[in-house]
N, C-alpha and C. Protein backbone atom coordinates (compact mmCIF):
# COMPACT_ATOMS: atom_id res chain seq x y z
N UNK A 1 1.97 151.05 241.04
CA UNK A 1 1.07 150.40 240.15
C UNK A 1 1.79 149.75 238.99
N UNK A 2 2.75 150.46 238.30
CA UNK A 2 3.61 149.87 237.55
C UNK A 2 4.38 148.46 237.89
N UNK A 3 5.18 148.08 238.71
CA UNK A 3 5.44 147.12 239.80
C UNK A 3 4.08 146.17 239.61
N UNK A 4 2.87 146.15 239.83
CA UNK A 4 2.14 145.16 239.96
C UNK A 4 1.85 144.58 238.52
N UNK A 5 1.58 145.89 237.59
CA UNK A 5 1.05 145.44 236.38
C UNK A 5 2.46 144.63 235.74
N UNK A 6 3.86 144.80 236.06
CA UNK A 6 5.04 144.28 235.63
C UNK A 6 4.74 142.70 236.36
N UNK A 7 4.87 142.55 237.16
CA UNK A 7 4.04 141.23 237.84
C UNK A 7 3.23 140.08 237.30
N UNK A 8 2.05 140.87 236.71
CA UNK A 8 1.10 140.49 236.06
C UNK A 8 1.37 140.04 234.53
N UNK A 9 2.25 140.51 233.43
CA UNK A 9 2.64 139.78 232.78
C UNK A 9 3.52 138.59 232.96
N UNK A 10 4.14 138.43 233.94
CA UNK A 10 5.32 137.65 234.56
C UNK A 10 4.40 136.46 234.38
N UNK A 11 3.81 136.98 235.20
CA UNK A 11 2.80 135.65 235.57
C UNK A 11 2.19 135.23 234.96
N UNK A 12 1.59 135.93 233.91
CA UNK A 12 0.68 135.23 232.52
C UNK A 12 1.65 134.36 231.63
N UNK A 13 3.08 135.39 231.54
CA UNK A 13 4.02 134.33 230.53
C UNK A 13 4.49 133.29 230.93
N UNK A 14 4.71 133.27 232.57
CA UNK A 14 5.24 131.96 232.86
C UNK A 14 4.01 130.43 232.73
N UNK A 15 2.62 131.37 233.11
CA UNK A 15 0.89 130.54 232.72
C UNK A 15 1.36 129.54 231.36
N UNK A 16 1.58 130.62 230.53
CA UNK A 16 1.59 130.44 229.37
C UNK A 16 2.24 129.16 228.96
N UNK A 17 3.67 129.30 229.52
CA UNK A 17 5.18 128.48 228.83
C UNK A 17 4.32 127.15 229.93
N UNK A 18 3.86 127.03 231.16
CA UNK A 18 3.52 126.01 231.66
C UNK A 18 2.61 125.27 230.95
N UNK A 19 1.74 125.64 230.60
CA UNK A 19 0.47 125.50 229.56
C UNK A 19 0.94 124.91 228.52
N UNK A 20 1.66 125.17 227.70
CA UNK A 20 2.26 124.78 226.39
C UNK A 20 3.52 123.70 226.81
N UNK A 21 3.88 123.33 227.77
CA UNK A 21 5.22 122.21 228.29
C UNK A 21 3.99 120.81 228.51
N UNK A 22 2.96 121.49 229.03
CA UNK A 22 2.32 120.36 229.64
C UNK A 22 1.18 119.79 228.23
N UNK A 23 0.95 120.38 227.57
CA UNK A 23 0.21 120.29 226.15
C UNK A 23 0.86 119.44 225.28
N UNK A 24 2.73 119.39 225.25
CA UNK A 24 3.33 119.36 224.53
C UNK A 24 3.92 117.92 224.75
N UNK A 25 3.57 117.55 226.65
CA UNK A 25 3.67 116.47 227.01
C UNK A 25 2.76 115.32 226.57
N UNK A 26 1.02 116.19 226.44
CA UNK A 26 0.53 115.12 226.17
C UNK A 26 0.26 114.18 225.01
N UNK A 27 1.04 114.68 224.09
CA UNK A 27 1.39 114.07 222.74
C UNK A 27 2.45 112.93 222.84
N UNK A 28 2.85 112.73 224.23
CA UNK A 28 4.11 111.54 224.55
C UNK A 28 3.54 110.77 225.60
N UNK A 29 2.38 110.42 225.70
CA UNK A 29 1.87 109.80 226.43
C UNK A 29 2.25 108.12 225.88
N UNK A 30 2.27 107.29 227.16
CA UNK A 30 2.49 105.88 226.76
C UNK A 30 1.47 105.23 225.61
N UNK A 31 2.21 104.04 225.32
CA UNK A 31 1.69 103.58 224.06
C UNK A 31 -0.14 102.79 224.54
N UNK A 32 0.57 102.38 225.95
CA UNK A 32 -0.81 101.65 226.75
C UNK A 32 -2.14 103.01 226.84
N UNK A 33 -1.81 104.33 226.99
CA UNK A 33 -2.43 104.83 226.96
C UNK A 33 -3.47 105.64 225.73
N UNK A 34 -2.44 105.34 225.02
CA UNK A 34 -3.19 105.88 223.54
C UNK A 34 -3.83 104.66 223.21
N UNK A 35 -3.80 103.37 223.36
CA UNK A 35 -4.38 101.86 222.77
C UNK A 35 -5.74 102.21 223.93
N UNK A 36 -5.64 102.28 225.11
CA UNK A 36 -7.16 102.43 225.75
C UNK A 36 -7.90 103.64 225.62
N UNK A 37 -7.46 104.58 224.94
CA UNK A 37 -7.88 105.78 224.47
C UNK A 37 -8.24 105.35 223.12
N UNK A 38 -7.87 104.59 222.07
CA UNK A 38 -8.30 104.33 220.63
C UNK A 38 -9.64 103.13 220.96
N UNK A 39 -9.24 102.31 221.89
CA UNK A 39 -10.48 101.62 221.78
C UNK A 39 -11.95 102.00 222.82
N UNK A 40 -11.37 103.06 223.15
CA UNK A 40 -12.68 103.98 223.96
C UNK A 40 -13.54 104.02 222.37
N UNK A 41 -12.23 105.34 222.23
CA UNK A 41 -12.86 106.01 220.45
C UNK A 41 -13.43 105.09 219.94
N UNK A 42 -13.23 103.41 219.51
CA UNK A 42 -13.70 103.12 218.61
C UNK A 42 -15.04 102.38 218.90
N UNK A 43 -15.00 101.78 220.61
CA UNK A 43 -16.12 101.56 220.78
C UNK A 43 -17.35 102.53 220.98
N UNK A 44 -17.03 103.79 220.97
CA UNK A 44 -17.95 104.48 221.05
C UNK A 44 -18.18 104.96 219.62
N UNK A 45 -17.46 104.85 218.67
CA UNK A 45 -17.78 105.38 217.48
C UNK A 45 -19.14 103.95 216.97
N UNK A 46 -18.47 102.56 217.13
CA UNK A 46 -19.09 101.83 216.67
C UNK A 46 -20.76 102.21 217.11
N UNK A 47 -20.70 102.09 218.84
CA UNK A 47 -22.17 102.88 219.26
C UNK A 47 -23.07 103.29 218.78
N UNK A 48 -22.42 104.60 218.01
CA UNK A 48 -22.70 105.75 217.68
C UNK A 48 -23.50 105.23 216.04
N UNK A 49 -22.76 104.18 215.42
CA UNK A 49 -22.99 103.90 214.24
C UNK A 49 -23.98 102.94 213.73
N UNK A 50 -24.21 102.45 215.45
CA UNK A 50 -24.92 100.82 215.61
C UNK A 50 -26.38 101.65 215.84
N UNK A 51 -26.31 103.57 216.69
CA UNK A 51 -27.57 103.99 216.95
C UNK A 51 -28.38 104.32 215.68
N UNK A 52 -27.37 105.19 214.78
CA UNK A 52 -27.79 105.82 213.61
C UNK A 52 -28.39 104.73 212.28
N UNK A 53 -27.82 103.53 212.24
CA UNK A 53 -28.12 102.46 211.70
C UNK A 53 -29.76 102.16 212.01
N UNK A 54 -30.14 101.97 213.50
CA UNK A 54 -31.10 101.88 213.78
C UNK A 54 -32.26 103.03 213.76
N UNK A 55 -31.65 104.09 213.83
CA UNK A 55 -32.54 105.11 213.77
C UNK A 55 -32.89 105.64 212.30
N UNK A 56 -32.17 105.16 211.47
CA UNK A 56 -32.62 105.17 209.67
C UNK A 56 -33.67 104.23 209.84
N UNK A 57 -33.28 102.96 210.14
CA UNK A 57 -34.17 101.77 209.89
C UNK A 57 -35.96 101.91 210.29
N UNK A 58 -35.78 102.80 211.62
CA UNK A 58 -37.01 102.86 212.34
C UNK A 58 -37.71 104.19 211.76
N UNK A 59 -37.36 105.34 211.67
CA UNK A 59 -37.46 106.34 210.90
C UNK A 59 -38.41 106.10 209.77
N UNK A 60 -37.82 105.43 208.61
CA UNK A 60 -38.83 104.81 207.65
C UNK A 60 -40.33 104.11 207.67
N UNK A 61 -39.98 103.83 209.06
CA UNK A 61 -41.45 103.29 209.49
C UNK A 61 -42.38 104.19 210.39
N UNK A 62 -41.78 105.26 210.91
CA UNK A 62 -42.41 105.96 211.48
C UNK A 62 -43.56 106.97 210.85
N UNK A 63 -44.75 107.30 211.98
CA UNK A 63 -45.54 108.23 211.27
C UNK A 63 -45.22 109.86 211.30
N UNK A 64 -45.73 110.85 211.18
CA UNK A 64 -45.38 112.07 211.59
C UNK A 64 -45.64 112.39 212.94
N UNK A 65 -46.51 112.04 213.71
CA UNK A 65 -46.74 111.63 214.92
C UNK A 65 -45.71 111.53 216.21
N UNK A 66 -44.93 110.15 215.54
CA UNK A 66 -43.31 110.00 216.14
C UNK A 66 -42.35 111.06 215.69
N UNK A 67 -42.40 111.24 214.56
CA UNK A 67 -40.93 112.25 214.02
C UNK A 67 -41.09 113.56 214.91
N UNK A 68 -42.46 114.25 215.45
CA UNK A 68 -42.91 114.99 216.25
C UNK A 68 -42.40 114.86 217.44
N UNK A 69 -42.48 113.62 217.68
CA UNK A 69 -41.96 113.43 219.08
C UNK A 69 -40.63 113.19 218.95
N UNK A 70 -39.75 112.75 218.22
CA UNK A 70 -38.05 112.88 218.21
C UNK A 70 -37.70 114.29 218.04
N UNK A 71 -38.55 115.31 217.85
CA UNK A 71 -38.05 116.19 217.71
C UNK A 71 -38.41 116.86 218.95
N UNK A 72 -39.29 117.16 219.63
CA UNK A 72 -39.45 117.40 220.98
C UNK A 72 -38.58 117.50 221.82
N UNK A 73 -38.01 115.54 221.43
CA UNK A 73 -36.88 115.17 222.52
C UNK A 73 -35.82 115.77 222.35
N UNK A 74 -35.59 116.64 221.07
CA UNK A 74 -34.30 117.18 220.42
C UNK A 74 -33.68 115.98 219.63
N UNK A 75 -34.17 115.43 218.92
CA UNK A 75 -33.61 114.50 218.02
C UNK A 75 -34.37 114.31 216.88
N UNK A 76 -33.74 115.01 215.90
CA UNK A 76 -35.06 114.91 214.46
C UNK A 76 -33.79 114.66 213.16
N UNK A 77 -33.73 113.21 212.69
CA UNK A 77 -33.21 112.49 211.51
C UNK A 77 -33.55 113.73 210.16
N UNK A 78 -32.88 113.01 209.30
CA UNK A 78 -33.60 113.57 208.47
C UNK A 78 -34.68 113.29 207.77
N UNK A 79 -34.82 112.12 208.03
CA UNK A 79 -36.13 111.14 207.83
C UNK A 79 -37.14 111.43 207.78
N UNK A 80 -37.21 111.74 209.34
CA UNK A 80 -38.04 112.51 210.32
C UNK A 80 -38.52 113.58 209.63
N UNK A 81 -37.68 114.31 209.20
CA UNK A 81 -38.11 115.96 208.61
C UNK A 81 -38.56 115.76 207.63
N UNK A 82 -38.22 114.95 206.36
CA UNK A 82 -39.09 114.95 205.09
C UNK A 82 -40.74 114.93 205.58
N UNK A 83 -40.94 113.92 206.67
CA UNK A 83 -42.35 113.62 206.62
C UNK A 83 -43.07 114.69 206.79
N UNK A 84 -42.75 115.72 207.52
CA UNK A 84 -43.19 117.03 207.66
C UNK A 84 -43.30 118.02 206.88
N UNK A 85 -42.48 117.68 205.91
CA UNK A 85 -42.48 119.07 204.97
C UNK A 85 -43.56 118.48 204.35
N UNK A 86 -44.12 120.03 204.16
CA UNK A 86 -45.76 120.04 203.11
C UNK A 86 -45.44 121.75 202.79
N UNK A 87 -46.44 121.90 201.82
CA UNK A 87 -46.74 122.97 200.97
C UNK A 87 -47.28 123.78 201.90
N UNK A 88 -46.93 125.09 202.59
CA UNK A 88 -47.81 125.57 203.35
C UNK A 88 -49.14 126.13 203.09
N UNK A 89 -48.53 126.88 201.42
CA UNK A 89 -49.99 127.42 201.18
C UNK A 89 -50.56 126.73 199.88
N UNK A 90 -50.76 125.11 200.29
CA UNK A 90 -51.60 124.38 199.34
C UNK A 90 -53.22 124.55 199.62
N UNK A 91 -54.02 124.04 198.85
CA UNK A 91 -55.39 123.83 198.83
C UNK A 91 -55.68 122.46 199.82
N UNK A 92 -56.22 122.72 200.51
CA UNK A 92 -56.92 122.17 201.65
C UNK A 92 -58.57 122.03 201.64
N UNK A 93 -58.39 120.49 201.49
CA UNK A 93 -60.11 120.48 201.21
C UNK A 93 -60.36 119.46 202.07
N UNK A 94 -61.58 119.58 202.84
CA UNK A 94 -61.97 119.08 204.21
C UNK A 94 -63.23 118.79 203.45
N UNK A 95 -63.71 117.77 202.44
CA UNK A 95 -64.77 116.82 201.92
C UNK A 95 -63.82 115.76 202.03
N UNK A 96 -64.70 114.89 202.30
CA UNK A 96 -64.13 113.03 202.59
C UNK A 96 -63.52 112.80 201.15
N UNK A 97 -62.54 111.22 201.13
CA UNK A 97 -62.31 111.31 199.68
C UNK A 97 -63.31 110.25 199.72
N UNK A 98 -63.30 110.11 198.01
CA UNK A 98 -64.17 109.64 197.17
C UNK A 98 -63.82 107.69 197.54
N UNK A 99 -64.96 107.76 197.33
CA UNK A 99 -65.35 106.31 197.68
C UNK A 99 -64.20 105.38 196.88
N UNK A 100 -63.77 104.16 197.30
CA UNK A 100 -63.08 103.31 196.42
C UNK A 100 -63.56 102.92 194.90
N UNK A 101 -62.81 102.86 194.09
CA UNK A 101 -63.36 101.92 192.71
C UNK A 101 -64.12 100.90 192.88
N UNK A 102 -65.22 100.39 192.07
CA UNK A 102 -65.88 99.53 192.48
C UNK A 102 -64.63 98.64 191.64
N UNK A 103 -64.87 97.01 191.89
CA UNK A 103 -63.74 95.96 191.18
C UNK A 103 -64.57 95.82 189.76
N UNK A 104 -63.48 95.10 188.96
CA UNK A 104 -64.29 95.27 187.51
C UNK A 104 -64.98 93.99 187.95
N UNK A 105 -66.06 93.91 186.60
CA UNK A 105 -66.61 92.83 186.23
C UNK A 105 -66.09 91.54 186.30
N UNK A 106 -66.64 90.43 186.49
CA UNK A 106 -66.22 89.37 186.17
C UNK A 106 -66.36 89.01 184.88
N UNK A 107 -65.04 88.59 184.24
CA UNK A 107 -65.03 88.44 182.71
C UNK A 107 -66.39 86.96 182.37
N UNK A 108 -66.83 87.56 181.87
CA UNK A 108 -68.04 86.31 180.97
C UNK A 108 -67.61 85.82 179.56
N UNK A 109 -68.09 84.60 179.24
CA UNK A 109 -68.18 84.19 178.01
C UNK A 109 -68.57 84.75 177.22
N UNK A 110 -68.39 85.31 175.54
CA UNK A 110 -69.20 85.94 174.59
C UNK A 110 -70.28 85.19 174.08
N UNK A 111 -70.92 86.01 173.51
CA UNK A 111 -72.60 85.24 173.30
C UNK A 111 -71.97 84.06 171.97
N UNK A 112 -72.72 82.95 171.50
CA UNK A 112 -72.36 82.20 171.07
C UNK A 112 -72.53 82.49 169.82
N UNK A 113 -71.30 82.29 169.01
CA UNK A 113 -71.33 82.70 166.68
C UNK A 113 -72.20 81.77 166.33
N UNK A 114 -72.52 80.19 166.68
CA UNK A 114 -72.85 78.89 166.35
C UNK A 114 -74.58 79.27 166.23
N UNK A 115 -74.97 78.90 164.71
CA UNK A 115 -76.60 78.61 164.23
C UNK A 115 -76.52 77.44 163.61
N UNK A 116 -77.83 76.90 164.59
CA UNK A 116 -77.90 75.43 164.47
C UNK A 116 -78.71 75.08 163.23
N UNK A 117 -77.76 73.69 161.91
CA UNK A 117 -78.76 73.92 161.12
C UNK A 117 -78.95 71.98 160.88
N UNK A 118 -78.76 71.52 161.65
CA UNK A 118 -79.45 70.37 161.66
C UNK A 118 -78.71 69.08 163.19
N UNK A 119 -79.85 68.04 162.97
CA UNK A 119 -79.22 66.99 164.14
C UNK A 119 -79.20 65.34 163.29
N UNK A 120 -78.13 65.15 163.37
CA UNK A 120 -77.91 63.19 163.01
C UNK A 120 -77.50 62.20 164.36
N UNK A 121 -78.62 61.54 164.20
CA UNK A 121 -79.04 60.52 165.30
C UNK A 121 -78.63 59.34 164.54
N UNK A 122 -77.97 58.22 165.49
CA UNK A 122 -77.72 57.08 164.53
C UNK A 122 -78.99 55.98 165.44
N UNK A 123 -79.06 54.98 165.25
CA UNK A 123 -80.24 55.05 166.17
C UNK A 123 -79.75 53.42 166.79
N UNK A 124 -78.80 52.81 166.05
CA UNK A 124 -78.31 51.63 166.97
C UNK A 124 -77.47 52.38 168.17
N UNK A 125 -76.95 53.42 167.89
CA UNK A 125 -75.83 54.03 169.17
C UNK A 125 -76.38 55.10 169.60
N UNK A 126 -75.69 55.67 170.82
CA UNK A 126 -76.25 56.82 171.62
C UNK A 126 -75.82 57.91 170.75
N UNK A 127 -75.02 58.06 169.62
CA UNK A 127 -73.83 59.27 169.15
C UNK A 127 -74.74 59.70 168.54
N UNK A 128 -74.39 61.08 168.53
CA UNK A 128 -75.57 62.06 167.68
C UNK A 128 -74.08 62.87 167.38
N UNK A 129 -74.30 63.89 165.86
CA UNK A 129 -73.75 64.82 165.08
C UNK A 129 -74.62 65.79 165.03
N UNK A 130 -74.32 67.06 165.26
CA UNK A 130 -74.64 68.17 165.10
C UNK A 130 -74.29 68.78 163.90
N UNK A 131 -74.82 69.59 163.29
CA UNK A 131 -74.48 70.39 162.32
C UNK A 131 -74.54 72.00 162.31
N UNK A 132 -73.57 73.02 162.19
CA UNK A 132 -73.42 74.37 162.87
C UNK A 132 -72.91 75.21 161.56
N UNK A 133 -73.68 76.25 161.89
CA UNK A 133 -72.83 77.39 160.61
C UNK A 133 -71.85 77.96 161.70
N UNK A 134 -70.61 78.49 161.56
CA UNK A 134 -69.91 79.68 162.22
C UNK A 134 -69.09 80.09 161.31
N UNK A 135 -70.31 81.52 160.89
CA UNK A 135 -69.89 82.70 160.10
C UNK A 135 -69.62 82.44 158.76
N UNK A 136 -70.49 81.22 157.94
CA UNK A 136 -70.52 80.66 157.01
C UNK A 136 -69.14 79.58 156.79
N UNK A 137 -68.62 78.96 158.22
CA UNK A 137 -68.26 77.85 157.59
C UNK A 137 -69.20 76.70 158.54
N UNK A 138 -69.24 75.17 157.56
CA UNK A 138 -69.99 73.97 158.20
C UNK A 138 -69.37 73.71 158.97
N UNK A 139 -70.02 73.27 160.55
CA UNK A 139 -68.75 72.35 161.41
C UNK A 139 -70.04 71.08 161.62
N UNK A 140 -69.10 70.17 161.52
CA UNK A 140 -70.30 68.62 162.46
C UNK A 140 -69.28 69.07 163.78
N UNK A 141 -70.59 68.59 164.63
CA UNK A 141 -69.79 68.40 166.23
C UNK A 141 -70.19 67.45 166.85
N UNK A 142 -69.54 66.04 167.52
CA UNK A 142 -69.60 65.23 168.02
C UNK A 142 -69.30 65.65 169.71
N UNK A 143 -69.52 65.05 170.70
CA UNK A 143 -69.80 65.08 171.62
C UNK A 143 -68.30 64.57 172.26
N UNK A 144 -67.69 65.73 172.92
CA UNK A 144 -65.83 66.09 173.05
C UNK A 144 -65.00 66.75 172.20
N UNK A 145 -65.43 67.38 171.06
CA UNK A 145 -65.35 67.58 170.08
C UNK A 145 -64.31 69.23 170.90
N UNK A 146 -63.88 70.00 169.98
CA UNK A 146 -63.23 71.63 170.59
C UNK A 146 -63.95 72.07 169.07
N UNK A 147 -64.89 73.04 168.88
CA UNK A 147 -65.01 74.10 168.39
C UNK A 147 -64.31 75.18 168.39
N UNK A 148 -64.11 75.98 167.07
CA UNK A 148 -63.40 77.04 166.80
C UNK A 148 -62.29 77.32 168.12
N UNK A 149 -61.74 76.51 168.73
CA UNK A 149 -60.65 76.75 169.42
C UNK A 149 -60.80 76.93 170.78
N UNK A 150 -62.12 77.34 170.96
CA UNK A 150 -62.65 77.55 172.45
C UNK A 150 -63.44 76.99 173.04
N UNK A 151 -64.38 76.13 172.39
CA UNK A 151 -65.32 75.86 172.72
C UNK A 151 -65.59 74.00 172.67
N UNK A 152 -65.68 73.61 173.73
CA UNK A 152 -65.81 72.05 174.01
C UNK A 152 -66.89 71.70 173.61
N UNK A 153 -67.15 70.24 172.92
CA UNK A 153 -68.69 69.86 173.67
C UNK A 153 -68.89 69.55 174.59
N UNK A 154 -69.77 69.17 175.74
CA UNK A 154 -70.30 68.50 176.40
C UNK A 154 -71.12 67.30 176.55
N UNK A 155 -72.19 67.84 175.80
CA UNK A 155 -73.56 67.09 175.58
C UNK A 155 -73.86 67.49 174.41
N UNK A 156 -74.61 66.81 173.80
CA UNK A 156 -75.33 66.75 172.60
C UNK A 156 -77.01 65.86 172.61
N UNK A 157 -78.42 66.58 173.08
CA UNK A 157 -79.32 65.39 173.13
C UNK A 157 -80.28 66.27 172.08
N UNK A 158 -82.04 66.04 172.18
CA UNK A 158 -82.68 66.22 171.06
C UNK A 158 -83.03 67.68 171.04
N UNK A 159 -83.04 68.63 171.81
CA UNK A 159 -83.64 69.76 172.07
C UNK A 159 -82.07 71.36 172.33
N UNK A 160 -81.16 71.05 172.76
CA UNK A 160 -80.16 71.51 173.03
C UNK A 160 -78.69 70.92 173.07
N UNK A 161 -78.15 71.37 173.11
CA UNK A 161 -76.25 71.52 173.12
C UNK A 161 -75.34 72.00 174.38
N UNK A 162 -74.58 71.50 175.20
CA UNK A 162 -74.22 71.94 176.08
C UNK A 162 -72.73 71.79 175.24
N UNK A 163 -72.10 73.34 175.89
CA UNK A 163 -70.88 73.38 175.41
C UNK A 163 -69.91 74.60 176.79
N UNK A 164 -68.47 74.12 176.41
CA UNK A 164 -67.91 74.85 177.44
C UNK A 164 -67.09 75.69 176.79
N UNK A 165 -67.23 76.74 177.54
CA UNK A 165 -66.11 77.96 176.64
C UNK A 165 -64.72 77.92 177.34
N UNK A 166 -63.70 77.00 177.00
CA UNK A 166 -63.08 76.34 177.74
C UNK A 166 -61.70 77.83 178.61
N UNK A 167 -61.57 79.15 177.92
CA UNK A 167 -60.48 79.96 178.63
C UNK A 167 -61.10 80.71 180.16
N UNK A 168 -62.86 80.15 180.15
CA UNK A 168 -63.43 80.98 181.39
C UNK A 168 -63.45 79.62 181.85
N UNK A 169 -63.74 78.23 181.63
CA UNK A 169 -64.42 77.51 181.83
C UNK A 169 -65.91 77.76 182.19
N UNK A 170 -67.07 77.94 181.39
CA UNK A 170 -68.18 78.55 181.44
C UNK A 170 -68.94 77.71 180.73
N UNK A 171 -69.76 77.41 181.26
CA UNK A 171 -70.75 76.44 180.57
C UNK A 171 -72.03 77.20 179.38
N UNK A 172 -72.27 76.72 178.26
CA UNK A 172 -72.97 78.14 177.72
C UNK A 172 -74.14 76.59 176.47
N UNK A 173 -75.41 76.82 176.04
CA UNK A 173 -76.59 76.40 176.21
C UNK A 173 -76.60 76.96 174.70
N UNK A 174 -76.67 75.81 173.41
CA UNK A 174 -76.65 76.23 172.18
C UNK A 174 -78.28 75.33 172.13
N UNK A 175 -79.66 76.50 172.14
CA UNK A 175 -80.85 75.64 171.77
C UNK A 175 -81.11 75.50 170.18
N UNK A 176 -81.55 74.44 169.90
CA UNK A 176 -81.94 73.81 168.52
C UNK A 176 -83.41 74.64 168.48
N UNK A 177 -84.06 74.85 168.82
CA UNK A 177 -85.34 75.85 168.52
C UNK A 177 -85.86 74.63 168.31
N UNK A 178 -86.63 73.34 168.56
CA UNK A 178 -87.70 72.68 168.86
C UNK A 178 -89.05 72.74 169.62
């Protein structure tokens, strides 16, 4: 028995020294062979870089739905995984949400400052002058005229005033009380 087990290292050390001659060879491999071995590597690295590129890109667009299913397949980004994480023991409320905002208002013209305190008719021409308090100062207003900064004339006849509130463009109805 001794005899065999003497054997048996023989044979492992000589395993061994073969193992390590031929290991030692393949570090002297031709130059042709390391150049089609580097451009294996690099086309497959590029691959590799051209997949992950795309799989960020698509990831971002995905729902939890898909990230579910890359992971199935055994492939879950990290992308993928944010979408999933949630609070396990959050509040969970199963009432619908609340209806949308209604839209605001449509902005309107403010009610008009202008009290009417007289009308001048010339009577050879069509031109009429108005006469207006706003907020105790006099304005005459002729017909094209801009009031206090906002406000156009339009018209000017015997009963009313048409004027435009020119930042809405809004047409707004100054009556003379006749």
């Amino acid at each position: 028995m001794k005899a065999l087990s003497k054997y048996r290292v023989w044979i492992a050390l000589a395993l061994v020294v073969l193992i390590s001659w031929w290991v030692s060879g393949l570090d002297d491999d031709s130059e042709q062979d390391k150049s089609i071995a580097k451009t294996a590597h690099d086309s497959s690295a590029n691959n590799a870089a051209r997949k992950q590129a795309s799989i960020k890109a698509a990831s971002a667009q995905r729902d939890p739905a898909e990230a579910l299913a890359l992971i199935a397949r055994g492939f879950a980004p990290r992308a993928s995984m944010e979408k999933l994480r949630r609070d396990p023991f959050g509040v969970v409320s199963f009432e619908p949400p609340p209806p949308p905002a209604p839209p605001p208002p449509k902005p309107t013209a403010p009610p008009l400052n202008f009290k009417y305190l007289g009308l001048l008719r010339e009577d050879e021409g069509a031109s009429r002058a108005v006469f207006l308090d706003n907020g105790g100062q006099l304005l005459i207003a002729h017909k094209g005229d801009t009031l206090a900064g906002q406000y156009r004339v339009l018209e000017i006849n015997d009963t009313n005033m048409q004027l435009e509130y020119t930042p809405l463009a809004e047409h707004q109805t100054l009556n003379f009380g006749r």
